[in-house]
N, C-alpha and C. Protein backbone atom coordinates (compact mmCIF):
# COMPACT_ATOMS: atom_id res chain seq x y z
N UNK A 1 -14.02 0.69 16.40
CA UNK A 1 -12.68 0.15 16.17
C UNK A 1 -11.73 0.76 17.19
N UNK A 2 -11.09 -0.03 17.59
CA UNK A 2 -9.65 0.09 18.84
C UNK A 2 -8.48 1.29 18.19
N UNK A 3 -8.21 1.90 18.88
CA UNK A 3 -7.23 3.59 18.74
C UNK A 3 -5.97 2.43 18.38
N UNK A 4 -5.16 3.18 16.96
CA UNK A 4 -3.75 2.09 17.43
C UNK A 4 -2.73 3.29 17.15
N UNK A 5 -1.69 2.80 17.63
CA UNK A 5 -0.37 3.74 17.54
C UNK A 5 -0.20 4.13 15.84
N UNK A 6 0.15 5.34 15.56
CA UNK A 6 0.01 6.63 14.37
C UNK A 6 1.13 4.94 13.88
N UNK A 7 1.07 4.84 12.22
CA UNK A 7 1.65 4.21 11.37
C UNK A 7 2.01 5.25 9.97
N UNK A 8 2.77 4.84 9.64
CA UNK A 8 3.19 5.64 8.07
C UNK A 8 2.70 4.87 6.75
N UNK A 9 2.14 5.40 5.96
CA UNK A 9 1.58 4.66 4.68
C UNK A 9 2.21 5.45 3.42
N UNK A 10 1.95 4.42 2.25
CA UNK A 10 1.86 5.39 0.83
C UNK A 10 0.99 4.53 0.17
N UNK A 11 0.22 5.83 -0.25
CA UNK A 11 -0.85 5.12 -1.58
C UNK A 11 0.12 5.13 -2.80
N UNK A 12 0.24 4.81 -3.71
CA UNK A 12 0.66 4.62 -5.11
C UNK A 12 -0.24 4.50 -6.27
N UNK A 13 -1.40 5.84 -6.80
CA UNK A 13 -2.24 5.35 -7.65
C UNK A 13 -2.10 6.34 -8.89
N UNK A 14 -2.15 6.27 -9.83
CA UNK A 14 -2.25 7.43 -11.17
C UNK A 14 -3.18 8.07 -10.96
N UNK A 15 -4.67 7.34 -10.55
CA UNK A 15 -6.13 8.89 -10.59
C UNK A 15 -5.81 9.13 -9.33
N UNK A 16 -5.97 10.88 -9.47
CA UNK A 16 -5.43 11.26 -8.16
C UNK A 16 -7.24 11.18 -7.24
N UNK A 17 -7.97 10.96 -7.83
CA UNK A 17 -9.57 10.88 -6.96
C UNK A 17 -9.25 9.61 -6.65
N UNK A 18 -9.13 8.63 -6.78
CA UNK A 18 -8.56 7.57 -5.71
C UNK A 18 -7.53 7.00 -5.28
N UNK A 19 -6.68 8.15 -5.05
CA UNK A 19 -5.32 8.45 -4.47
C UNK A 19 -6.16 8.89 -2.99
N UNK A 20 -6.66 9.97 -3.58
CA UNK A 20 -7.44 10.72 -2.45
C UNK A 20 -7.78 10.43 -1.36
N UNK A 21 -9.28 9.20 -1.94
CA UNK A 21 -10.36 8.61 -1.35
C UNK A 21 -9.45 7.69 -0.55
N UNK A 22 -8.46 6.98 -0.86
CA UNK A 22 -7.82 5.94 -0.32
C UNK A 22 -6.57 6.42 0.83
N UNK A 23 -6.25 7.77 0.41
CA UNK A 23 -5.39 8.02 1.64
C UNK A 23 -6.33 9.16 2.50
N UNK A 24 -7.29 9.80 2.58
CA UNK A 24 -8.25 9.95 3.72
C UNK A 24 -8.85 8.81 4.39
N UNK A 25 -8.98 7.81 3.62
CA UNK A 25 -10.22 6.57 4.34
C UNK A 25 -8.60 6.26 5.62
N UNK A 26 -7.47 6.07 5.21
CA UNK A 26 -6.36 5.73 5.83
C UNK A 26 -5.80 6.38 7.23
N UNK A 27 -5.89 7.57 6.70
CA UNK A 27 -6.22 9.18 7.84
C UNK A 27 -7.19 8.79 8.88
N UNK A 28 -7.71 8.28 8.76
CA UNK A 28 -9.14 8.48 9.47
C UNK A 28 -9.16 7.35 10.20
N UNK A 29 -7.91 6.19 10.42
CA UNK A 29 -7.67 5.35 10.63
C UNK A 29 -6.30 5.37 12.11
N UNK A 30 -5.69 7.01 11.61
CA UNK A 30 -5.03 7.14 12.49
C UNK A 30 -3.77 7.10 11.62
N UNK A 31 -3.30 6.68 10.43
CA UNK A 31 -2.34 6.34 9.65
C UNK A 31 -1.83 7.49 8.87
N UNK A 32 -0.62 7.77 9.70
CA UNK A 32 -0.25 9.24 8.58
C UNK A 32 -0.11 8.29 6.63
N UNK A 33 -0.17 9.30 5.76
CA UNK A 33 -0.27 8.57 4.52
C UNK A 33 0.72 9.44 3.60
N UNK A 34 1.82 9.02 2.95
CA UNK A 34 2.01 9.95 2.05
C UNK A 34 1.33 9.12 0.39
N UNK A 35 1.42 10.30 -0.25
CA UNK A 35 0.89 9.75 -1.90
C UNK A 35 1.60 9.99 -2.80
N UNK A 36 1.68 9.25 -3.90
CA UNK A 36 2.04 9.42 -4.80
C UNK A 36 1.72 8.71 -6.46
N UNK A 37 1.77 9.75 -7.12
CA UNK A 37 0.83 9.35 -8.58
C UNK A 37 2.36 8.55 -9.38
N UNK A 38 2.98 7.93 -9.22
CA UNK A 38 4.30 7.08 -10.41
C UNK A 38 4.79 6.39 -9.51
N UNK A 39 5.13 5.49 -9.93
CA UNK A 39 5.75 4.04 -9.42
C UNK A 39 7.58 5.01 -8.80
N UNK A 40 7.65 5.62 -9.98
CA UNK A 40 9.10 5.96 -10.18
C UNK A 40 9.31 7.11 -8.59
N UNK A 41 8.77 7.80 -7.98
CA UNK A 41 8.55 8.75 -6.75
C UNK A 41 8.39 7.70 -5.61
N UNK A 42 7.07 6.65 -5.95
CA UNK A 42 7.20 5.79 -4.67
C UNK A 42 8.68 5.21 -4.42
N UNK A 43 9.02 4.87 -5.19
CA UNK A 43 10.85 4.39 -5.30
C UNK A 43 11.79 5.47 -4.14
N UNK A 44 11.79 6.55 -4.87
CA UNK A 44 12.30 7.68 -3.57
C UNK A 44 12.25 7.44 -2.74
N UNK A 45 10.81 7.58 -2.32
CA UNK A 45 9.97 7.53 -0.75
C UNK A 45 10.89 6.05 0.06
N UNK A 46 10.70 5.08 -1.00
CA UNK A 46 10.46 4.03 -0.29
C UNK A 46 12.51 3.78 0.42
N UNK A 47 13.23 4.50 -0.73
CA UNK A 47 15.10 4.41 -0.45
C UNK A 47 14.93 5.55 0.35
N UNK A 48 13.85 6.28 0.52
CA UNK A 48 14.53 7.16 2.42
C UNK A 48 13.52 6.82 3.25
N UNK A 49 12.44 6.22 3.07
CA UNK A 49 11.60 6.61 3.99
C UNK A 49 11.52 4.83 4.85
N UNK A 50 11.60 3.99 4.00
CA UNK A 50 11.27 2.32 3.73
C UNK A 50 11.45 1.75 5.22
N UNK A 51 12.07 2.12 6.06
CA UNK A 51 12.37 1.85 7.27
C UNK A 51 11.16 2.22 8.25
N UNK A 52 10.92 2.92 7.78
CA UNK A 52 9.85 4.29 8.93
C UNK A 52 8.21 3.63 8.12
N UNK A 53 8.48 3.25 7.20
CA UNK A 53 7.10 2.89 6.17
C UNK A 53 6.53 1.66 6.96
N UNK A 54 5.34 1.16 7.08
CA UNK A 54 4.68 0.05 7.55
C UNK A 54 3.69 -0.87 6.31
N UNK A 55 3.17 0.47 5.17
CA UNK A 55 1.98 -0.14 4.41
C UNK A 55 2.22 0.52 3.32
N UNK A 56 2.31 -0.41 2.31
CA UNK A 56 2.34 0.34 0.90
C UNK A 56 1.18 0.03 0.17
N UNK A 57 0.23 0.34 -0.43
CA UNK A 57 -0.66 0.08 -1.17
C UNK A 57 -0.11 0.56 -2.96
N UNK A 58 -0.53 0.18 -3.76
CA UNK A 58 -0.23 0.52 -5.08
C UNK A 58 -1.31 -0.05 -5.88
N UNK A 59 -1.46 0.69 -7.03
CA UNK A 59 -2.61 0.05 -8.69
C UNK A 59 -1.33 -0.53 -8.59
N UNK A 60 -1.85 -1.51 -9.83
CA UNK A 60 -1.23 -2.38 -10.66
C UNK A 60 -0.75 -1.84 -11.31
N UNK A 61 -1.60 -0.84 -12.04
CA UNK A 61 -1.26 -0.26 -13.95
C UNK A 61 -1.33 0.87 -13.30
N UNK A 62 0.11 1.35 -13.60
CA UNK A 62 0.25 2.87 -13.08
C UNK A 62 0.98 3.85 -14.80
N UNK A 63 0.82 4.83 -14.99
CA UNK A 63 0.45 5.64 -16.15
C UNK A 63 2.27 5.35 -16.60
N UNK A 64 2.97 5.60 -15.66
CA UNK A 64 4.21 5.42 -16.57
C UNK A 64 4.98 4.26 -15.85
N UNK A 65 6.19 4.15 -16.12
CA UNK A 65 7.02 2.47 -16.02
C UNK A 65 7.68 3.31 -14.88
N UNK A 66 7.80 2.53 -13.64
CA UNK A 66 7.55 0.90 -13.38
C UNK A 66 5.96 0.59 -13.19
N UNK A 67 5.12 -0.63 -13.33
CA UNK A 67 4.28 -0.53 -12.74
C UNK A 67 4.36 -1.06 -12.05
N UNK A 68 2.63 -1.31 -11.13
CA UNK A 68 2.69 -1.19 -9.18
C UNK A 68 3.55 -2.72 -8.81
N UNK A 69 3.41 -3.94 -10.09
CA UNK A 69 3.96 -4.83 -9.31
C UNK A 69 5.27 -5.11 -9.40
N UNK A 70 6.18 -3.66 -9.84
CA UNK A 70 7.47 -3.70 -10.01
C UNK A 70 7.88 -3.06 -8.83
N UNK A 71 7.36 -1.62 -8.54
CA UNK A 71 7.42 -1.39 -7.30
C UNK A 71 6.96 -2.12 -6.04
N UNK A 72 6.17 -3.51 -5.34
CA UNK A 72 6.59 -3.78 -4.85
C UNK A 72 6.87 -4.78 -4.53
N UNK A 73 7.99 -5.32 -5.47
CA UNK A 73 8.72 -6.33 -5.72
C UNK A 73 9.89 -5.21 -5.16
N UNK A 74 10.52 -4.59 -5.71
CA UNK A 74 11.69 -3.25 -5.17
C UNK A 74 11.35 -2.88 -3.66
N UNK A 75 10.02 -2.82 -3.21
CA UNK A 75 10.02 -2.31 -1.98
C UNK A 75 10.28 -3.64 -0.78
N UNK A 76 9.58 -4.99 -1.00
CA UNK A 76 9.77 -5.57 -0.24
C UNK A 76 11.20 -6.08 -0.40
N UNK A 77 12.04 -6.46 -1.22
CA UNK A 77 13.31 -6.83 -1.42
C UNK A 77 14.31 -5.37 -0.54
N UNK A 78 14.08 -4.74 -0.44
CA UNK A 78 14.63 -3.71 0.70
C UNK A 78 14.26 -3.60 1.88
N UNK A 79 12.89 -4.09 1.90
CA UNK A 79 12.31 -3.76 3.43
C UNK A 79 11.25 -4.86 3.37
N UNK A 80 11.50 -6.20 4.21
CA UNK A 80 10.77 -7.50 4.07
C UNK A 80 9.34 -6.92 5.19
N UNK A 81 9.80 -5.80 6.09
CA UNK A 81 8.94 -5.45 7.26
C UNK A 81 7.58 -5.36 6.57
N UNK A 82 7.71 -4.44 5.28
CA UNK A 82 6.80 -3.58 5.11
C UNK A 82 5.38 -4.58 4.39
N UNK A 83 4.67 -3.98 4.97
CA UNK A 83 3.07 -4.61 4.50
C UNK A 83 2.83 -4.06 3.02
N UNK A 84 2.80 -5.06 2.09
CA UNK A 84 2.26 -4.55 0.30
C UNK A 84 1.33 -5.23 -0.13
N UNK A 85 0.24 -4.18 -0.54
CA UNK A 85 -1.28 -4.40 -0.92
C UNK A 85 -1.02 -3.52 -2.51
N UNK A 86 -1.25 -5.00 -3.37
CA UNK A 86 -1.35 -4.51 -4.89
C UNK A 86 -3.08 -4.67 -5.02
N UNK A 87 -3.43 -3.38 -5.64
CA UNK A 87 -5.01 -3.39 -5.91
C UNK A 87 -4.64 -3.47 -7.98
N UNK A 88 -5.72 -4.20 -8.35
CA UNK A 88 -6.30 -4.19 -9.80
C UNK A 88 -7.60 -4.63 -9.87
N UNK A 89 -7.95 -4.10 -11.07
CA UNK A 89 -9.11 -4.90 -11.56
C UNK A 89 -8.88 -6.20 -12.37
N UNK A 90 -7.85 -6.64 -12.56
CA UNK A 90 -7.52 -7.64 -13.37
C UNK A 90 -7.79 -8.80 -12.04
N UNK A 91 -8.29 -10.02 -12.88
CA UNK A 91 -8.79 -11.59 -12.03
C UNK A 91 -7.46 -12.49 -11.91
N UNK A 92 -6.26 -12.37 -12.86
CA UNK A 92 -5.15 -13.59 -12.38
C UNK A 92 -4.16 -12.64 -12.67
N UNK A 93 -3.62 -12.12 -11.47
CA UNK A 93 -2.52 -11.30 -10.80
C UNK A 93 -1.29 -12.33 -9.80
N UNK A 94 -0.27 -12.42 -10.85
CA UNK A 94 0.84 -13.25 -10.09
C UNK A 94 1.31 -12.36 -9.35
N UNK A 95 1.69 -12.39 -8.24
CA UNK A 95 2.53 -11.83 -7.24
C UNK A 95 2.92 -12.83 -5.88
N UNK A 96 4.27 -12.42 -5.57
CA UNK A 96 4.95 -13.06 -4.77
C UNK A 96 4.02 -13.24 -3.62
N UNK A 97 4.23 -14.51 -2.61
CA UNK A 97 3.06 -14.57 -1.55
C UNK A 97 3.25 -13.73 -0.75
N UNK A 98 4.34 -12.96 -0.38
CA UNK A 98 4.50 -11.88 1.03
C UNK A 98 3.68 -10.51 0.34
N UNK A 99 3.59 -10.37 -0.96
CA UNK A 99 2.84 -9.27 -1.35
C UNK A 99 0.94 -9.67 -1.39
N UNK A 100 0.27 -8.79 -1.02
CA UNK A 100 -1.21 -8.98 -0.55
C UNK A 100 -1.62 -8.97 -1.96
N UNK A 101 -2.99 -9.08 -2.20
CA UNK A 101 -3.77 -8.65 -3.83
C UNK A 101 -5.34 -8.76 -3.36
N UNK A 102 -5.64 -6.90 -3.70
CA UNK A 102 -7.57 -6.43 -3.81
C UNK A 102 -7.73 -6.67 -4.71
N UNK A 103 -8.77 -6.89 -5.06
CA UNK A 103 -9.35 -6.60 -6.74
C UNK A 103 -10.46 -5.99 -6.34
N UNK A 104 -10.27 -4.80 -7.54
CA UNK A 104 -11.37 -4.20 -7.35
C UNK A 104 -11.95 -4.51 -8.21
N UNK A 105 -13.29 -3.98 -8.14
CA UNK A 105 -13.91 -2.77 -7.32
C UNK A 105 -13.67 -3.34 -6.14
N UNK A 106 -13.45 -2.45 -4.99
CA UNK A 106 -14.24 -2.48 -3.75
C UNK A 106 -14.30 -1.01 -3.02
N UNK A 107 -14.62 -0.93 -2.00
CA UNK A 107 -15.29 -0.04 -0.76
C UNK A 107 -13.61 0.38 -0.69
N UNK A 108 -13.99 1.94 -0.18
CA UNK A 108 -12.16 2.33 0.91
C UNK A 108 -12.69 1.43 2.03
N UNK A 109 -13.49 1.09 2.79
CA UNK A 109 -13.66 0.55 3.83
C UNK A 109 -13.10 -0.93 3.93
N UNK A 110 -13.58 -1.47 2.53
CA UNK A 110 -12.41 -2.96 2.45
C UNK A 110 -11.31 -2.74 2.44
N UNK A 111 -10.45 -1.80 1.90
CA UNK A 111 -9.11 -1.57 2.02
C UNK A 111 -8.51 -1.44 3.05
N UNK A 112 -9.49 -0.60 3.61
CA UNK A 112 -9.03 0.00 5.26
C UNK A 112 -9.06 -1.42 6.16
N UNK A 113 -9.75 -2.29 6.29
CA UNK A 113 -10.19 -3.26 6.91
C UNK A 113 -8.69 -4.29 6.53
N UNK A 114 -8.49 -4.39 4.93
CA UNK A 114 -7.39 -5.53 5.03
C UNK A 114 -6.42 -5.05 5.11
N UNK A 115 -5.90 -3.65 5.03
CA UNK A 115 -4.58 -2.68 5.69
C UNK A 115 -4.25 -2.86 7.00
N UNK A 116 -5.04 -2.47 7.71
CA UNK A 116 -5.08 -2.37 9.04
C UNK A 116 -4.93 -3.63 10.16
N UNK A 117 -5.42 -4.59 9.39
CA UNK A 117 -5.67 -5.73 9.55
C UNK A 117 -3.61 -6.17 9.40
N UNK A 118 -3.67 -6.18 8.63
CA UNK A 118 -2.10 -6.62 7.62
C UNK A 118 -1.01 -5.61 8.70
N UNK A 119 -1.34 -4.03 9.57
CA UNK A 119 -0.50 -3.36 10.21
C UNK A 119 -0.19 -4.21 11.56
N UNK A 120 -1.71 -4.75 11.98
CA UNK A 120 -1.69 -5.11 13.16
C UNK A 120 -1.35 -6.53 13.37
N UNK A 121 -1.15 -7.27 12.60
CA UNK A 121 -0.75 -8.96 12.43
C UNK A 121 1.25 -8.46 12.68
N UNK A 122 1.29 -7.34 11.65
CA UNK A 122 2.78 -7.41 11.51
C UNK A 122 3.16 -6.78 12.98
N UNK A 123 2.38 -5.91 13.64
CA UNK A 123 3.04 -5.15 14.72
C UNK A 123 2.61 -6.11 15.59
N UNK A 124 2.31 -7.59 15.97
CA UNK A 124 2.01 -8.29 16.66
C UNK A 124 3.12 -9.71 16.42
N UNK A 125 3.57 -9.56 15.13
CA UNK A 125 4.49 -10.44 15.22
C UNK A 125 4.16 -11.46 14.49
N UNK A 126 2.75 -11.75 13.98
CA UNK A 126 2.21 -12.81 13.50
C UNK A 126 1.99 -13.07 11.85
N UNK A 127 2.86 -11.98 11.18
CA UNK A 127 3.40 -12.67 9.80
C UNK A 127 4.71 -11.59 9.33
């Protein structure tokens, strides 16, 4: 895979073992990552950081309110730039079309693949 210019991420997940797994697979990608376990902290991040941010990933069902598809509904309505990947295990997940949707299960390697994928379309201009 092609070297790309350092990007800023946040995972958004409650288990912090695939908080983990998902912001090393990201690392390893070249993508600085910050994390965070509550919808309510990604919020922070996202009112100072949202500018500088490129990729948000989030669960769906996060342990306390908001959950993931409240946060990023809040994140893209501030920052249309930013790339949002809602992961669940649930099969009929409404979300707005500018927001992405995994279902898991899958691989960090699928994630990494439709992240990266989703950094480089946007830093190219092509959505």
């Amino acid at each position: 895979m092609q070297s790309r210019a350092p990007s800023l991420a946040m995972v958004v997940e409650d288990d912090t073992l695939q908080r983990e797994t998902l912001a090393d697979a990201l690392a390893r990608e070249n993508i600085d990552v910050i994390q965070c376990s509550s919808a309510a902290a990604a919020e922070l991040v996202v009112a100072r950081l949202g500018t500088e941010l490129r990729l948000l990933v989030t669960d769906l069902w996060l342990s306390n309110a908001p959950d993931g598809a409240e946060l990023a509904r809040f994140a893209k309505e501030r920052h249309p730039h930013l790339c949002v990947v809602v992961v669940s295990g649930d099969e009929d997940v409404q979300l707005p079309g500018s927001i992405h949707f995994l279902r898991k299960p899958y691989q960090p390697a699928d994630l990494v693949r439709a992240t990266t994928s989703l950094i480089d379309m946007r830093q190219a201009g092509a959505i």
